[in-house]
C-alpha atoms as a PDB file:
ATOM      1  CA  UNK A   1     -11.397  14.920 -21.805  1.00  0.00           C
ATOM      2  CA  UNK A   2      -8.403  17.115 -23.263  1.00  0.00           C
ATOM      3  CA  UNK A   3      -7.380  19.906 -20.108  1.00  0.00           C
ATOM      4  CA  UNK A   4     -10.309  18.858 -18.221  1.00  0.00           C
ATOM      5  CA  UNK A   5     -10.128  18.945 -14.817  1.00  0.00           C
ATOM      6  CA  UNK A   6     -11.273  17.274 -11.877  1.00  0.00           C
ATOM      7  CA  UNK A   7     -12.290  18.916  -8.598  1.00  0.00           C
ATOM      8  CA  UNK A   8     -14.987  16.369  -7.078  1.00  0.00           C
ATOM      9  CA  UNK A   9     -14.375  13.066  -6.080  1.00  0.00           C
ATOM     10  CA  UNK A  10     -16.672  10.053  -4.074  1.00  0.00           C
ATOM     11  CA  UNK A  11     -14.229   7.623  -2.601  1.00  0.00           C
ATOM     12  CA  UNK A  12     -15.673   3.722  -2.776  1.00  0.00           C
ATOM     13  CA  UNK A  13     -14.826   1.833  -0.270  1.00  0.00           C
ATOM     14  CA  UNK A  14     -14.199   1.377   3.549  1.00  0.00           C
ATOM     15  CA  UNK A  15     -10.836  -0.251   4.506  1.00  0.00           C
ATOM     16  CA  UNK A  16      -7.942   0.793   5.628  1.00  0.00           C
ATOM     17  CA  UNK A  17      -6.765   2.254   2.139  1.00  0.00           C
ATOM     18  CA  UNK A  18     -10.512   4.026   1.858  1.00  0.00           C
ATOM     19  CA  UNK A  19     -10.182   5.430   5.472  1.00  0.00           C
ATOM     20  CA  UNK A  20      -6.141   6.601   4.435  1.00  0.00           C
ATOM     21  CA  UNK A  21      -7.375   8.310   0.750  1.00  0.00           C
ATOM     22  CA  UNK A  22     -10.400   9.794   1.862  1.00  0.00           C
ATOM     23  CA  UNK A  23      -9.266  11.585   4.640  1.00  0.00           C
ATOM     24  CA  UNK A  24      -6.715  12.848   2.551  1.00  0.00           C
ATOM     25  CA  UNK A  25      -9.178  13.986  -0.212  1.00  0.00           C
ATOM     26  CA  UNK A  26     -11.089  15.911   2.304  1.00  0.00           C
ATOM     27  CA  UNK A  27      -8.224  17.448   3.725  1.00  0.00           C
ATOM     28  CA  UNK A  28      -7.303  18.663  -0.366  1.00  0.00           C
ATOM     29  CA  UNK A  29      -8.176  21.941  -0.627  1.00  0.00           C
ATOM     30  CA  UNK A  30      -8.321  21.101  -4.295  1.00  0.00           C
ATOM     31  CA  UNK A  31     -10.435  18.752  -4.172  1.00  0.00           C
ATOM     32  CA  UNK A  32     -13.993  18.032  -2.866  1.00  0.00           C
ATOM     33  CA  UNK A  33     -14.690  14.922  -0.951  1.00  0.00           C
ATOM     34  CA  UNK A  34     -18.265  14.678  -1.767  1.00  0.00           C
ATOM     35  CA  UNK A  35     -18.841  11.259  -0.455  1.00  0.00           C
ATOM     36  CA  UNK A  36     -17.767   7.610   0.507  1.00  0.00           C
ATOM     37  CA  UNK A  37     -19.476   5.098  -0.291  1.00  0.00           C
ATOM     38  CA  UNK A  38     -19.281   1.552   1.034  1.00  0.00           C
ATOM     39  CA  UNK A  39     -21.704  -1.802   0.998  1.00  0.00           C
ATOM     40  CA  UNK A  40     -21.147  -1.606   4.880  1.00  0.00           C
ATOM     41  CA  UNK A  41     -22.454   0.964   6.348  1.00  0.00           C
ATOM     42  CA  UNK A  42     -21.089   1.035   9.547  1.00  0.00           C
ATOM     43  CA  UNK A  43     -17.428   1.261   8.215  1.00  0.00           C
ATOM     44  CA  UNK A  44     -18.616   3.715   5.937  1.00  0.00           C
ATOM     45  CA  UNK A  45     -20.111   5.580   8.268  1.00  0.00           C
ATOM     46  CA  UNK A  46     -17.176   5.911   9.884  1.00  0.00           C
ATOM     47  CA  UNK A  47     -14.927   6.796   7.614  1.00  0.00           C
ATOM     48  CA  UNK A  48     -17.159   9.347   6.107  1.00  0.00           C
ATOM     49  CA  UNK A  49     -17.281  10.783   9.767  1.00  0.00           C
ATOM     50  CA  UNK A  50     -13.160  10.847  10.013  1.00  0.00           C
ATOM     51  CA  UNK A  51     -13.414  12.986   6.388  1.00  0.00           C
ATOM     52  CA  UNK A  52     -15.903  14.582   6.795  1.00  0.00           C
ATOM     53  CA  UNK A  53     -17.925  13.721   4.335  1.00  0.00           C
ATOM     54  CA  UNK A  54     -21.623  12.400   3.222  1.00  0.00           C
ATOM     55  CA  UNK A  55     -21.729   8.024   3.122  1.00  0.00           C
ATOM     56  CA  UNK A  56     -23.754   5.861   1.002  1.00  0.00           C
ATOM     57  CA  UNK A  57     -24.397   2.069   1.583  1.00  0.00           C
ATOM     58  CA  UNK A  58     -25.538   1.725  -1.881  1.00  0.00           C
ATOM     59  CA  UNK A  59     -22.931   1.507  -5.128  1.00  0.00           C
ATOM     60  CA  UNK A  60     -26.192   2.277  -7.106  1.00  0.00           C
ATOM     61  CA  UNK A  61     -26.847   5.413  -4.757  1.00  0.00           C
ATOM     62  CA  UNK A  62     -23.430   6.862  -5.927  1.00  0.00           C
ATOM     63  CA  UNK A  63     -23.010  10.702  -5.844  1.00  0.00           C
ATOM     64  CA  UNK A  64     -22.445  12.705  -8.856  1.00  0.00           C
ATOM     65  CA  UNK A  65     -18.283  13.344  -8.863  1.00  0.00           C
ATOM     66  CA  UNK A  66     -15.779  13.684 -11.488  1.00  0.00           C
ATOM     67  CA  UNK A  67     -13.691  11.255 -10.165  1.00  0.00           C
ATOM     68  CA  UNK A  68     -14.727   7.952  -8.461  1.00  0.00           C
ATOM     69  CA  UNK A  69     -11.736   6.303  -6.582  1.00  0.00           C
ATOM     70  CA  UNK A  70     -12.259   2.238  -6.019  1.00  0.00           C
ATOM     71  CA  UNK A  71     -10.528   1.316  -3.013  1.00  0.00           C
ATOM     72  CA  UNK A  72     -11.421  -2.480  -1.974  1.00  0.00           C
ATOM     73  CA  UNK A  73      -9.809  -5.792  -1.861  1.00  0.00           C
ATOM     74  CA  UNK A  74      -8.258  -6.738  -5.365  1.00  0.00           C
ATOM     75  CA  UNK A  75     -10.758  -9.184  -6.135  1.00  0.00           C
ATOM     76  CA  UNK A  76     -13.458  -6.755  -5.413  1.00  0.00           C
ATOM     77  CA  UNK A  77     -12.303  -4.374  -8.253  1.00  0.00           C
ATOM     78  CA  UNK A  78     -14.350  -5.862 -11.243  1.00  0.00           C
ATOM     79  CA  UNK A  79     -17.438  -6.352  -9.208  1.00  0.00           C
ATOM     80  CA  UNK A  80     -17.654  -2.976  -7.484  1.00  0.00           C
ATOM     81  CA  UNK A  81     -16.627  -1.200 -10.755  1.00  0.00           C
ATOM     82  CA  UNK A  82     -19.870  -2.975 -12.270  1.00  0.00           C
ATOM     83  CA  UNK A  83     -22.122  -1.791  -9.885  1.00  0.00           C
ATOM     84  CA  UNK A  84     -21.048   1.098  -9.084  1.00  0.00           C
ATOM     85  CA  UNK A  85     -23.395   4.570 -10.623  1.00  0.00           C
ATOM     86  CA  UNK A  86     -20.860   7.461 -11.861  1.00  0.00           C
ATOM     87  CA  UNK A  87     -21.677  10.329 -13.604  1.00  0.00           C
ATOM     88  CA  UNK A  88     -21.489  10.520 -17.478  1.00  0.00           C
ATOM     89  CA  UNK A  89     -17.454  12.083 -18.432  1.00  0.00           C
ATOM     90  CA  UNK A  90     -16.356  10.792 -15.439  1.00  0.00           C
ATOM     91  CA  UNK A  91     -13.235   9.251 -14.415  1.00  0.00           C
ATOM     92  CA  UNK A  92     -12.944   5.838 -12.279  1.00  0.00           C
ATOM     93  CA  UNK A  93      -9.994   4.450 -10.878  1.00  0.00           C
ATOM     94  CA  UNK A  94      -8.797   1.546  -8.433  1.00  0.00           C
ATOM     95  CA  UNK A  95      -6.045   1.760  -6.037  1.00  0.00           C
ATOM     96  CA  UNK A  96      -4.586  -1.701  -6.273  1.00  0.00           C
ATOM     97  CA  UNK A  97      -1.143  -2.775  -7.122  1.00  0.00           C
ATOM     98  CA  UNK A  98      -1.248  -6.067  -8.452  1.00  0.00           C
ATOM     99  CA  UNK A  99      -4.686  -5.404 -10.630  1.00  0.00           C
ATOM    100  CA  UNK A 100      -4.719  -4.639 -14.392  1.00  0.00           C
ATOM    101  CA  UNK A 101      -6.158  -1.178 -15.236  1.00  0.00           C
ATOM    102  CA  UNK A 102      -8.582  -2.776 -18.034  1.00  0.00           C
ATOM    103  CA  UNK A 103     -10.883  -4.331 -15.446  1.00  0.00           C
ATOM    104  CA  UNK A 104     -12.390  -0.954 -15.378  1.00  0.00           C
ATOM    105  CA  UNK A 105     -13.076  -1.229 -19.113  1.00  0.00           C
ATOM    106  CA  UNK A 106     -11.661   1.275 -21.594  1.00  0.00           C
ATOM    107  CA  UNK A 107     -14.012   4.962 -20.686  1.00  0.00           C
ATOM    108  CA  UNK A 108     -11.758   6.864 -18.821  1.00  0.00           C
ATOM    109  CA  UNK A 109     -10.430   4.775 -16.384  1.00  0.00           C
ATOM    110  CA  UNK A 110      -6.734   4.447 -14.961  1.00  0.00           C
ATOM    111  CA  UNK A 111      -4.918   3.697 -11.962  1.00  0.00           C
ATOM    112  CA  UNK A 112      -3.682   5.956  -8.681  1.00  0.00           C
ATOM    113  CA  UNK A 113      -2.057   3.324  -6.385  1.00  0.00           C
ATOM    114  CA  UNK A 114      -0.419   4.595  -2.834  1.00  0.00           C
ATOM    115  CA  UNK A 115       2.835   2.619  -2.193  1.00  0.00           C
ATOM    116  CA  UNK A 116       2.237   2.409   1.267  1.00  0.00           C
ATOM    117  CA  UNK A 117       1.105   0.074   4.421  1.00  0.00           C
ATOM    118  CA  UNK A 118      -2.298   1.361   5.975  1.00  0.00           C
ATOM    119  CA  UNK A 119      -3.585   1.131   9.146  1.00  0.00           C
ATOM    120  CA  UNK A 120      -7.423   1.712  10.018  1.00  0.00           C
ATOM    121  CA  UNK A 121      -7.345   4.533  12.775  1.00  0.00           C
ATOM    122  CA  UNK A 122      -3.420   5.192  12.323  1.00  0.00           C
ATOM    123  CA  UNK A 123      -2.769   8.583   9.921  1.00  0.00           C
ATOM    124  CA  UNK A 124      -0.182   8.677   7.856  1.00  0.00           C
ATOM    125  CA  UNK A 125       1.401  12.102   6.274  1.00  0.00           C
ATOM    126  CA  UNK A 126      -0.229  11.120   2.351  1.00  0.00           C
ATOM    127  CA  UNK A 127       1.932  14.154   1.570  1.00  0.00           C
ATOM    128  CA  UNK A 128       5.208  11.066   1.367  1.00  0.00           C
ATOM    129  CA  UNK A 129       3.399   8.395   0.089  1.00  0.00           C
ATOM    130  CA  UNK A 130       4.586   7.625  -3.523  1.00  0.00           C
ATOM    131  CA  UNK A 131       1.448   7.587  -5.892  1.00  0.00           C
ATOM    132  CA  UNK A 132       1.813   5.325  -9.240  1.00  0.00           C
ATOM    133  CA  UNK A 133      -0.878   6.471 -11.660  1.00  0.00           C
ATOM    134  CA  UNK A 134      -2.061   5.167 -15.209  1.00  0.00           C
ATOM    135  CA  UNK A 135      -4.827   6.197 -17.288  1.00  0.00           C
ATOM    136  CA  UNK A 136      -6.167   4.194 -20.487  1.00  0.00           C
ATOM    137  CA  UNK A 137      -5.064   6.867 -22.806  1.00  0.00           C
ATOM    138  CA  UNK A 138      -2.765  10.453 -22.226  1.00  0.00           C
ATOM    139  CA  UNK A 139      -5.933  13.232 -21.110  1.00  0.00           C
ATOM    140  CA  UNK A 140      -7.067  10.317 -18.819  1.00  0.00           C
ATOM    141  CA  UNK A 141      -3.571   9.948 -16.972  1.00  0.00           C
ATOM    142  CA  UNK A 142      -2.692  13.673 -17.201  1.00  0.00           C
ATOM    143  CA  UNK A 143      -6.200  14.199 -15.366  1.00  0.00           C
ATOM    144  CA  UNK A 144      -4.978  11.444 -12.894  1.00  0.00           C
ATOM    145  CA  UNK A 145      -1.909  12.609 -12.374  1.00  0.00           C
ATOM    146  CA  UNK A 146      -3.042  16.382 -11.951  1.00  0.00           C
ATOM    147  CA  UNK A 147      -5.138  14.646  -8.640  1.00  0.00           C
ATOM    148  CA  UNK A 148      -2.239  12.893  -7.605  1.00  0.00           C
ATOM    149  CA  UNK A 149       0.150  15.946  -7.658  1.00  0.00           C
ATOM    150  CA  UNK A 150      -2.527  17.633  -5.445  1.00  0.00           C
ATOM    151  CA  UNK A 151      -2.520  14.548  -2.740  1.00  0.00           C
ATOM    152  CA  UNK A 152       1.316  13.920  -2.568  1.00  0.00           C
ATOM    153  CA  UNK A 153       4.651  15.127  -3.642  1.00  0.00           C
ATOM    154  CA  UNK A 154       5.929  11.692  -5.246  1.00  0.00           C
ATOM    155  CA  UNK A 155       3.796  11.098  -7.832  1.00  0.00           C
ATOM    156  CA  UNK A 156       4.796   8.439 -10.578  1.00  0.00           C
ATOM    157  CA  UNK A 157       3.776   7.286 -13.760  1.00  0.00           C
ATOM    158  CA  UNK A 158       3.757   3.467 -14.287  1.00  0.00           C
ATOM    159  CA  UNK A 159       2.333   0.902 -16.008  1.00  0.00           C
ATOM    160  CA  UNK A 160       0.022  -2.220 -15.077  1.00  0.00           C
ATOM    161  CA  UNK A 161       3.381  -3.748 -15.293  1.00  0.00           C
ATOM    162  CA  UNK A 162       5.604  -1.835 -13.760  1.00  0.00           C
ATOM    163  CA  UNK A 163       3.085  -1.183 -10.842  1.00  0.00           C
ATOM    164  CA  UNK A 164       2.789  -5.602 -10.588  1.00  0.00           C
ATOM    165  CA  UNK A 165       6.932  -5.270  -9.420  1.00  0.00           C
ATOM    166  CA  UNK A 166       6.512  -2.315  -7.482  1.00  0.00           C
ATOM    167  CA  UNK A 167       3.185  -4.114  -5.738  1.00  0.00           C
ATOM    168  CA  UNK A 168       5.903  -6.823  -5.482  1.00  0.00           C
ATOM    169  CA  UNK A 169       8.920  -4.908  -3.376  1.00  0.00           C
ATOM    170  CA  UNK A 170       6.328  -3.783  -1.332  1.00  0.00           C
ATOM    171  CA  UNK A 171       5.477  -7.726   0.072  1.00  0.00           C
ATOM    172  CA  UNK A 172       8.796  -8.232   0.207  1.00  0.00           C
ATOM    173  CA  UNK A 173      10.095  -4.907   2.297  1.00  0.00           C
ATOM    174  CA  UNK A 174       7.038  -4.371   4.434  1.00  0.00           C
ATOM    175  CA  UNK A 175       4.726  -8.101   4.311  1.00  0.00           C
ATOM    176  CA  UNK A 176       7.743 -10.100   4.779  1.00  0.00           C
ATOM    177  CA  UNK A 177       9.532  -8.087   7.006  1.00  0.00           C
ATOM    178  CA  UNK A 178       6.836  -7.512   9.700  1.00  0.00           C
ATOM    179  CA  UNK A 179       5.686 -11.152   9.605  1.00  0.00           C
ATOM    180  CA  UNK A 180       9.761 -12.046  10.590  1.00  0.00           C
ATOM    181  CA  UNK A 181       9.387  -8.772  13.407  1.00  0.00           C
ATOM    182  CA  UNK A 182       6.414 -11.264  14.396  1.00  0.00           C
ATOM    183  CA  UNK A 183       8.229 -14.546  14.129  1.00  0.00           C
ATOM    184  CA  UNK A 184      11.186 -12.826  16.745  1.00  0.00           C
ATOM    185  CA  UNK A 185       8.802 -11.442  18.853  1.00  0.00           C
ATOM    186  CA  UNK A 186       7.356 -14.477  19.609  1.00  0.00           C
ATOM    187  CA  UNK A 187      10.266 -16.349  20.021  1.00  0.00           C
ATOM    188  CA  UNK A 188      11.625 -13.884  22.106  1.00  0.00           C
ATOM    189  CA  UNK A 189       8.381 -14.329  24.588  1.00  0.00           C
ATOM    190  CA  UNK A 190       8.104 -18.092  24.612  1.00  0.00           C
ATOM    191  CA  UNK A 191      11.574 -19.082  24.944  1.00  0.00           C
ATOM    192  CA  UNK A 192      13.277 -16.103  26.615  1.00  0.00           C
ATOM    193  CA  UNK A 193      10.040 -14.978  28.395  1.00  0.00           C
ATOM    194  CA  UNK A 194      10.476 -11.522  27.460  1.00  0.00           C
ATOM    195  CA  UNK A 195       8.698  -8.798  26.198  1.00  0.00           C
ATOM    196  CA  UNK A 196       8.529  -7.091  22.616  1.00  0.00           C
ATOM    197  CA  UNK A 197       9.538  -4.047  23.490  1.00  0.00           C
ATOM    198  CA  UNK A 198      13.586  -5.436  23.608  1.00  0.00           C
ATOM    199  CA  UNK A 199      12.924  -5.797  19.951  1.00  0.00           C
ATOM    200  CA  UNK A 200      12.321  -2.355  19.677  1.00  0.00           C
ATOM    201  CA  UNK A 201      15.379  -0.342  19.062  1.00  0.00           C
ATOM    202  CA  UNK A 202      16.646  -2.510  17.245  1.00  0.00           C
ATOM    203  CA  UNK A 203      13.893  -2.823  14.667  1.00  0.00           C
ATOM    204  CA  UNK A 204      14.090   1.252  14.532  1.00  0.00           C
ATOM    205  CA  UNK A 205      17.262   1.612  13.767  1.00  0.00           C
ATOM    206  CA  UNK A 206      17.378  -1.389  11.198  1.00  0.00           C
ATOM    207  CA  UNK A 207      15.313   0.664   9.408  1.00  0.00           C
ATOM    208  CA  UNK A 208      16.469   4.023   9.914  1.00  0.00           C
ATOM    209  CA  UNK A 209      19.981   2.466   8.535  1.00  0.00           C
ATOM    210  CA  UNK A 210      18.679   0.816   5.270  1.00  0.00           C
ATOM    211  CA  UNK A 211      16.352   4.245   4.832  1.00  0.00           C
ATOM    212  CA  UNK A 212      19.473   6.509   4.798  1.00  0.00           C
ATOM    213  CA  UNK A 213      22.104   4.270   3.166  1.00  0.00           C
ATOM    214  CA  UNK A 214      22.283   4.241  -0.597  1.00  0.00           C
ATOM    215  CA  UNK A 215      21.237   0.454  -1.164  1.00  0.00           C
ATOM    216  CA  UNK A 216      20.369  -1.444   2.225  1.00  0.00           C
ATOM    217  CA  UNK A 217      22.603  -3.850   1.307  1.00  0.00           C
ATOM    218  CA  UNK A 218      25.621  -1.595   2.102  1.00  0.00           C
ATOM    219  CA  UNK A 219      24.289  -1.952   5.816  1.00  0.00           C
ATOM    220  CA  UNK A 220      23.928  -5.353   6.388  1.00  0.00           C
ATOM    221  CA  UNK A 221      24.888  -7.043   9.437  1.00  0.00           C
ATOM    222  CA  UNK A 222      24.734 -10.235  10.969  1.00  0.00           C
ATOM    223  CA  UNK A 223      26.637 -13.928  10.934  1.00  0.00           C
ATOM    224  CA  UNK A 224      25.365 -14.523   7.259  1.00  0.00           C
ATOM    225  CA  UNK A 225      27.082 -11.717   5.800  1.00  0.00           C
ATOM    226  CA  UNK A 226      29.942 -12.582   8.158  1.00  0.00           C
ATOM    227  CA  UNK A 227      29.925 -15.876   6.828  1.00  0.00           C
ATOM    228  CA  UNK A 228      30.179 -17.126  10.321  1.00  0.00           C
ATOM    229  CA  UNK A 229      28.520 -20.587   9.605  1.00  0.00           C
ATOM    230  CA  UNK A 230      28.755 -22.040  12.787  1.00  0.00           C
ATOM    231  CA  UNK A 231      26.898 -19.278  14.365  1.00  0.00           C
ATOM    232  CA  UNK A 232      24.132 -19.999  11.661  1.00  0.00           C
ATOM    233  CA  UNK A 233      24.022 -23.503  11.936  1.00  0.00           C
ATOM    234  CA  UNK A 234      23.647 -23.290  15.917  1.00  0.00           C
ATOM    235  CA  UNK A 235      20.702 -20.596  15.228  1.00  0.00           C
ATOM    236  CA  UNK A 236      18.861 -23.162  12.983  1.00  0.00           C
ATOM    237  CA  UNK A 237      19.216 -26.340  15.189  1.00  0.00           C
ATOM    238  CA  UNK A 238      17.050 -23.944  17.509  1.00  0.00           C
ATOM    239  CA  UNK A 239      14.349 -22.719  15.756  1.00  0.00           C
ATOM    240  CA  UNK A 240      11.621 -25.834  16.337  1.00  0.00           C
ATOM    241  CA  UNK A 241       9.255 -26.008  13.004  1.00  0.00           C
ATOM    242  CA  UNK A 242      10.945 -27.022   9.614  1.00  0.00           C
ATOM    243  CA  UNK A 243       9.225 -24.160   8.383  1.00  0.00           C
ATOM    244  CA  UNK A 244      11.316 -21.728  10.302  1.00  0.00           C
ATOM    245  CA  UNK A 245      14.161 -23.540   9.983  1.00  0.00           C
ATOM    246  CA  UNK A 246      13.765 -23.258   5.659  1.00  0.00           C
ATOM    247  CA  UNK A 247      13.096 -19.741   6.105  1.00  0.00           C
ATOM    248  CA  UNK A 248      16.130 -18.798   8.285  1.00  0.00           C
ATOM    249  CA  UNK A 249      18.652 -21.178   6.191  1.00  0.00           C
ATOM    250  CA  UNK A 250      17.340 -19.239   2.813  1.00  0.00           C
ATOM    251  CA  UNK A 251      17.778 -15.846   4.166  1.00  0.00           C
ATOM    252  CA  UNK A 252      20.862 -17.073   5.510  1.00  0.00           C
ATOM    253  CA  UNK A 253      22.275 -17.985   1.764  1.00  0.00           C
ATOM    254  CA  UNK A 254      20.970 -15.350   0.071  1.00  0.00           C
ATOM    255  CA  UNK A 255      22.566 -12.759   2.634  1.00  0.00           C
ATOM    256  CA  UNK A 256      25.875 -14.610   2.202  1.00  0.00           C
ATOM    257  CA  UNK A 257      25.349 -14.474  -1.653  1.00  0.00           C
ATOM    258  CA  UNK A 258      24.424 -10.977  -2.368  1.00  0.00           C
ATOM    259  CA  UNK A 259      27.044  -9.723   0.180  1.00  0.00           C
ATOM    260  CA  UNK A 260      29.422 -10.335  -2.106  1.00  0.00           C
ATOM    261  CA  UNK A 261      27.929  -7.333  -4.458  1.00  0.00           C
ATOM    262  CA  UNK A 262      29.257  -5.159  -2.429  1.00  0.00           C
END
């Protein structure tokens, strides 16, 4: 494996991290896309079609590559890795963040996970997404890494560990986040019978704040890191679930707490 190199690659899979990968594989003109392959065929069809590349419905059908990238649902991994046909000296990887390289057993296997949220149909510029790679021993992850370099310009070693926290920040700055841009919305519809798109400019600047301050914290705003209480506690008798009432009276202490880093 020392200095070898890897030029051929069959994406498995056909989400929205397949669809993202593989059209950026194709696009590589390092690398050869020489197929996706994907238990349903329609999707894979699909996304072979947007990379223009040859599909298989069959992980037993597998083309010959030198690198085999497993894209699917975390508890997929193990499974698909199992039945999946790759050439002999080949390298196999999985793309998930919270999943311990080892379930792809110990023959040249490793990690190369994009820190990003994917969209099926909606592009992204892979050149900016942050790849996190691992490989069970050094040739392995230099091989990975070499792949990586060639997809993206933030490429990052990191272990099963350290890619479990990163896996983590990512819930919390993107999962969490859009679910509360949901939460608004829809309180902003039912109760003030208006549409999402007030929301809007607010959301993108919110983010193009915390994006170009140092530490987001530094930009905080709002009656929690005011510690205008009574503005809170009115906010909270309004919200109708117990649920939502938790969830804003958390945020609204741990705001107030961390402000005082500052």
């Amino acid at each position: 494996m020392e200095n070898r190199e890897i030029h051929s690659v069959v994406v498995v899979g056909s989400g929205n991290v397949a669809e993202s990968i593989a059209i950026a594989v194709g696009e590589c003109p390092a690398l050869e896309l020489r197929q996706v392959v994907a238990r349903n065929a329609e999707r894979a069809a699909q996304v072979a079609q947007l990379a223009g590349t040859a599909w298989c419905g069959d992980l037993s059908e597998a083309a010959r590559a030198d690198l085999y990238i497993i894209a699917v649902s975390d508890r997929a991994v193990g499974e698909v890795a199992t039945a999946l046909r790759r050439a002999e000296g080949s390298v196999v990887v999985h793309t998930a963040g919270s999943v311990e390289r080892g379930v792809l057993g110990e023959e040249q296997t490793g990690v190369l996970y994009p820190f990003q949220t994917f969209t099926a149909g909606r592009r992204v510029d892979f050149s900016a997404v942050p790849l996190f790679v691992e490989g069970v021993d050094e040739a392995t992850t230099a091989a990975i890494e070499r792949v990586a370099k060639a997809l993206s310009r933030r490429v990052y070693r990191a272990s099963s560990a350290q890619r479990r926290e990163v896996h983590l920040t990512g819930v919390l700055a993107c999962n969490f986040v859009n679910a509360l841009y949901a939460m608004a919305a829809d309180r902003l519809e039912e109760c003030a019978c208006l549409p999402f798109d007030v929301l809007r400019p607010l959301i993108a600047q919110t983010a193009r704040k915390a994006t170009e301050a140092d530490h987001p914290r530094r930009v905080q705003t709002g009656p929690a890191v005011r510690g205008d209480f009574s503005v809170a506690e009115r906010h909270e008798a309004m919200l109708r679930t117990e649920r939502e009432k938790e969830i804003y009276k958390l945020l609204t202490e741990y705001i107030w707490e961390t402000s005082k880093r500052i």
